[in-house]
Each structure stands twice: as C-alpha cells, then as structure tokens.
C-alpha atoms as a PDB file:
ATOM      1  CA  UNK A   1       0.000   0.000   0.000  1.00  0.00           C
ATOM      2  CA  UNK A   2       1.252   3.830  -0.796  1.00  0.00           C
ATOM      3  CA  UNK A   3       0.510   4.965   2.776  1.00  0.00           C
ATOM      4  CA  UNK A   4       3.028   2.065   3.940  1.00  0.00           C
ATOM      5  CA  UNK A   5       5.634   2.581   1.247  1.00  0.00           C
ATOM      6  CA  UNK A   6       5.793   6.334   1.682  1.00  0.00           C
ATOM      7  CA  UNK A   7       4.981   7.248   5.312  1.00  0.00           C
ATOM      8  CA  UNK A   8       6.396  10.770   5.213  1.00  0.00           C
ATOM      9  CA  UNK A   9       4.689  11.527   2.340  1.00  0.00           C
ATOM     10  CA  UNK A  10       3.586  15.920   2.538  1.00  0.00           C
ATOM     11  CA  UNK A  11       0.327  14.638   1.703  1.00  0.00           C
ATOM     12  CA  UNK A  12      -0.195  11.465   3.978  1.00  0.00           C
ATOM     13  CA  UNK A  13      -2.955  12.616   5.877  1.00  0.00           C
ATOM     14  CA  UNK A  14      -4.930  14.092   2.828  1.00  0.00           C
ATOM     15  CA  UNK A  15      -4.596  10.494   1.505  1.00  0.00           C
ATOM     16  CA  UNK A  16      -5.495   9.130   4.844  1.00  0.00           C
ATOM     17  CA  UNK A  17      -8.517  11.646   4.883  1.00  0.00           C
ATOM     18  CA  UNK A  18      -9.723  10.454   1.679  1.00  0.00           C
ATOM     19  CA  UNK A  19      -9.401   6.925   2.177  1.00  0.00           C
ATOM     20  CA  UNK A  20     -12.084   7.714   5.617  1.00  0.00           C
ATOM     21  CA  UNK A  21     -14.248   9.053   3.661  1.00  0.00           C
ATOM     22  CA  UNK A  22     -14.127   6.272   1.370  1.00  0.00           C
ATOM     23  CA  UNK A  23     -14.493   3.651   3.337  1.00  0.00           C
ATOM     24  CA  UNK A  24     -17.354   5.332   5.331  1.00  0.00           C
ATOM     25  CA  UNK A  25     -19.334   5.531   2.688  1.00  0.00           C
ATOM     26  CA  UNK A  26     -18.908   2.029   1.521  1.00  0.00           C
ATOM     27  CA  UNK A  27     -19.616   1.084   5.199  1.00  0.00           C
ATOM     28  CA  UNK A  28     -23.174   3.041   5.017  1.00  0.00           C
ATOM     29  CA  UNK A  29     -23.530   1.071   1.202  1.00  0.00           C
ATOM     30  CA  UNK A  30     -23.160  -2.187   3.236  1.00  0.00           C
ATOM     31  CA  UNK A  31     -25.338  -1.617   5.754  1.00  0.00           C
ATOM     32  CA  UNK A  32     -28.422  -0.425   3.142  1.00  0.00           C
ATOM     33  CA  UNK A  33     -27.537  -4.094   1.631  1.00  0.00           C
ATOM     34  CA  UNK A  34     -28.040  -5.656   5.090  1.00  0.00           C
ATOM     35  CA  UNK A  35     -24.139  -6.493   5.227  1.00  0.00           C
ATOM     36  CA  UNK A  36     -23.678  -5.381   9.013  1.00  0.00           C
ATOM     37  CA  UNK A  37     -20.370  -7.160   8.950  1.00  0.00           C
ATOM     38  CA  UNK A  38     -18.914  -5.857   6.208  1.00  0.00           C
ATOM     39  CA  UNK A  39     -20.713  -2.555   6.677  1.00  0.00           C
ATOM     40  CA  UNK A  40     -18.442  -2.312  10.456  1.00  0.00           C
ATOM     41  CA  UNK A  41     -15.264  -3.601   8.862  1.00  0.00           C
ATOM     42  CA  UNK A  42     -15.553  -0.351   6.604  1.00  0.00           C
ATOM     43  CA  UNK A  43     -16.123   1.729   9.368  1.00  0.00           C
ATOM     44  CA  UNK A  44     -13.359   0.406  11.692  1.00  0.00           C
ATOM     45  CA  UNK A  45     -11.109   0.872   8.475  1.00  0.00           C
ATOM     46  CA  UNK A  46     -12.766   4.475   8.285  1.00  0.00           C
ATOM     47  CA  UNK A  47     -11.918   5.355  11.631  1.00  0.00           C
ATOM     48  CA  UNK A  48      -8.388   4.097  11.560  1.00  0.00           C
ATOM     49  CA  UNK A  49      -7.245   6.028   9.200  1.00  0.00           C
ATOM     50  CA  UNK A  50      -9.505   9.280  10.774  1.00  0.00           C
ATOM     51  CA  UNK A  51      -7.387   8.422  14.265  1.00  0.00           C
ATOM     52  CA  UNK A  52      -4.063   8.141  12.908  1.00  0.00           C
ATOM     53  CA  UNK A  53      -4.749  11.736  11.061  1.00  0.00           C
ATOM     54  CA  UNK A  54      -5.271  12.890  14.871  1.00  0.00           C
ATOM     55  CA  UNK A  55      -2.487  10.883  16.541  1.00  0.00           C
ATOM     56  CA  UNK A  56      -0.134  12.664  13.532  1.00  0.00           C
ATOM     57  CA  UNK A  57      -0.587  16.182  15.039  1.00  0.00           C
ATOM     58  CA  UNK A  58       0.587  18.123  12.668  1.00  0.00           C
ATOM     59  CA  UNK A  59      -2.199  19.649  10.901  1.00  0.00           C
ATOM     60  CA  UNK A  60      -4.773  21.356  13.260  1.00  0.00           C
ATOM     61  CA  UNK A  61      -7.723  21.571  10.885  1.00  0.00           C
ATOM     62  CA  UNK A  62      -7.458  18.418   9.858  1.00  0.00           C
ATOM     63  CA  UNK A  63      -7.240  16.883  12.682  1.00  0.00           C
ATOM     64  CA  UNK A  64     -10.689  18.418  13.645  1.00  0.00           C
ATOM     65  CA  UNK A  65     -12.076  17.546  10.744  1.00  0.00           C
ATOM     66  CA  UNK A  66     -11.205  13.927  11.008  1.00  0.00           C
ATOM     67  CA  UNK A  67     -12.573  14.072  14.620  1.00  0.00           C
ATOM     68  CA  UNK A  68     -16.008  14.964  13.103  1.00  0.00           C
ATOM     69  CA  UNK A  69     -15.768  12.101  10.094  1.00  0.00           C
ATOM     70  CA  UNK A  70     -14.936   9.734  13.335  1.00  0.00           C
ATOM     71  CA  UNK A  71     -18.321  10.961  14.687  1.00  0.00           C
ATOM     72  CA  UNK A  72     -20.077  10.685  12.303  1.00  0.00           C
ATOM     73  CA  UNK A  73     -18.671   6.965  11.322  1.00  0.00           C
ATOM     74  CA  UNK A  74     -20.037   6.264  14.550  1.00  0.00           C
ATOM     75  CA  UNK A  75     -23.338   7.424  14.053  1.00  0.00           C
ATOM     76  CA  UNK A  76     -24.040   6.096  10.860  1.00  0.00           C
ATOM     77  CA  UNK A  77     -23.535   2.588  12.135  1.00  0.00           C
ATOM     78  CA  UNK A  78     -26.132   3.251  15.257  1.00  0.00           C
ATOM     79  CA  UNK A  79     -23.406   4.126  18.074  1.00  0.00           C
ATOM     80  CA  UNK A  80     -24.583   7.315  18.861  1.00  0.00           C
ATOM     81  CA  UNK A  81     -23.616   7.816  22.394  1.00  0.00           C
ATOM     82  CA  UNK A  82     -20.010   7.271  20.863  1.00  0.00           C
ATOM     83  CA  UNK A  83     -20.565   9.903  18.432  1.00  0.00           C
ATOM     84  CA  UNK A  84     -21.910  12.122  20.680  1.00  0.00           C
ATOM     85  CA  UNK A  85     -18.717  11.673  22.634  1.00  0.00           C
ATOM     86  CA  UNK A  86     -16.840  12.654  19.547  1.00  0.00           C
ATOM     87  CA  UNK A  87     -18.865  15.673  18.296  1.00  0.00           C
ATOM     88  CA  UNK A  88     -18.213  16.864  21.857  1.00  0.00           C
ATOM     89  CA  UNK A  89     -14.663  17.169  21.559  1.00  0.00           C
ATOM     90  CA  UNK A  90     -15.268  18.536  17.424  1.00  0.00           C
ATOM     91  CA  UNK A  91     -13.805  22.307  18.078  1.00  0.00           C
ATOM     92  CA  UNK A  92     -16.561  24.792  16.454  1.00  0.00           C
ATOM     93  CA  UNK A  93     -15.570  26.280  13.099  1.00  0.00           C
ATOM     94  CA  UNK A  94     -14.864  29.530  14.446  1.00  0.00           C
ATOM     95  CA  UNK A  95     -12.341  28.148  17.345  1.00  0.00           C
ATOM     96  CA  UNK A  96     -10.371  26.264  14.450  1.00  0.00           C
ATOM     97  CA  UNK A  97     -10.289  29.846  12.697  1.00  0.00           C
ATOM     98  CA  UNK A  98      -8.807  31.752  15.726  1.00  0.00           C
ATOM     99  CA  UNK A  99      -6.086  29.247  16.373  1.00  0.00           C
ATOM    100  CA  UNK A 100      -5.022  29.293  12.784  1.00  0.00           C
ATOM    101  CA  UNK A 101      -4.794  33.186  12.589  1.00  0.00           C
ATOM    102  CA  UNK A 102      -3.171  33.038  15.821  1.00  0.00           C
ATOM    103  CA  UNK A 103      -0.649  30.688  14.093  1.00  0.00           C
ATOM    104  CA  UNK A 104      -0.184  33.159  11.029  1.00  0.00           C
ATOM    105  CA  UNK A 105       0.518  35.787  13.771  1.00  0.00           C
ATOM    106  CA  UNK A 106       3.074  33.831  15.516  1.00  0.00           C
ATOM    107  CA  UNK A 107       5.148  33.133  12.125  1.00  0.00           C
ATOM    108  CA  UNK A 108       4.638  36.571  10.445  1.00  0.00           C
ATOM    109  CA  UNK A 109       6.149  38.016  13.900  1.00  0.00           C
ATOM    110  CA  UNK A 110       9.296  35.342  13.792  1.00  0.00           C
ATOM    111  CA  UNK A 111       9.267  36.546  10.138  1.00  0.00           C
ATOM    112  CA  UNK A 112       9.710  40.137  11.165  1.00  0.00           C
ATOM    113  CA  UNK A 113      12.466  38.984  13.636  1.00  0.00           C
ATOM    114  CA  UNK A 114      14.644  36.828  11.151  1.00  0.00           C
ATOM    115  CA  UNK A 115      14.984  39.640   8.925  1.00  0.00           C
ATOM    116  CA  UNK A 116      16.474  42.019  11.096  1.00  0.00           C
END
C-alpha cells in the first residue's frame, strides 16, 4: 500500500482523509444491503485512518475535521452515544479559525524577527 511505502509523504494525511471518507461511505452502502459485517469492517477501516490523522498532530484543521468524520462513522452505524462523545470534543468552526490566525501571527512576527 502507498501509505506504507511512503509514510512521510507531505500529503499522507490528505490520503489518509480520503481513504475515511471512502471507506465510510462504503460502510453506510453495506449496511443499506443488510451487510452489518462488512458494513463495520468499513467503518473500523474508516476510523483508523480518521485516528491516525489525529495521533499525527501536525495539521490542526485536519485533525478536527477527522474528529467529526470519526463521529459521524459512529453514528451512521447506530453508536450514537459514541458519536456524541466525539462531536463533543469537534472544536466549532470559528475556534479552528482563531487558532489558525493566531498561528499566522506567531510566524509573520518570527518573520519580522529573522529579517532584522
């Protein structure tokens, strides 16, 4: 697999965040055909690859939004007080907005500071 031959690949976790969404939405195609089995072996695989996004680190946002996908994996296959745990700890829009500027700030100041 790419993700295993390449593991510090820049876009890793965009691949990883694709392959979630993916495989959630086979898992909610299984369970319309009555494939409960199958339909939870997609969403374990969808949540994987959601968690390791998170246990990464490095990209905020994405992290977040991977948080929500892990929520909503869990209610689409009927364990809601699981995803109600996880859109708990979802940050609101705004709050992932504020850290980022906050982020910009930080590195336009170092900016300023390197080029005296």
């Amino acid at each position: 697999e790419a993700l295993d031959k390449y593991p510090k690949s820049f876009s890793r976790n965009d691949t990883l965040y694709l392959l979630g969404l993916v495989r959630a939405s086979q898992g909610v195609e299984e369970n319309r055909n009555k494939r409960e089995l199958e339909a939870e072996k997609r969403f374990a695989e969808s949540r994987k690859a959601f968690e390791e996004i998170i246990r990464d680190g490095t990209d905020f946002p994405l992290q977040n939004e991977a948080r929500y996908q892990i929520a909503e994996v869990y209610f689409n296959s009927g364990k809601y007080m699981d995803a109600l745990q996880q859109y708990r700890r979802t940050m609101p829009k705004a709050a992932v907005i504020e850290r980022q500027e906050q982020k910009i700030e930080k590195i336009k100041g170092e900016l300023r500071e390197a080029v005296k």
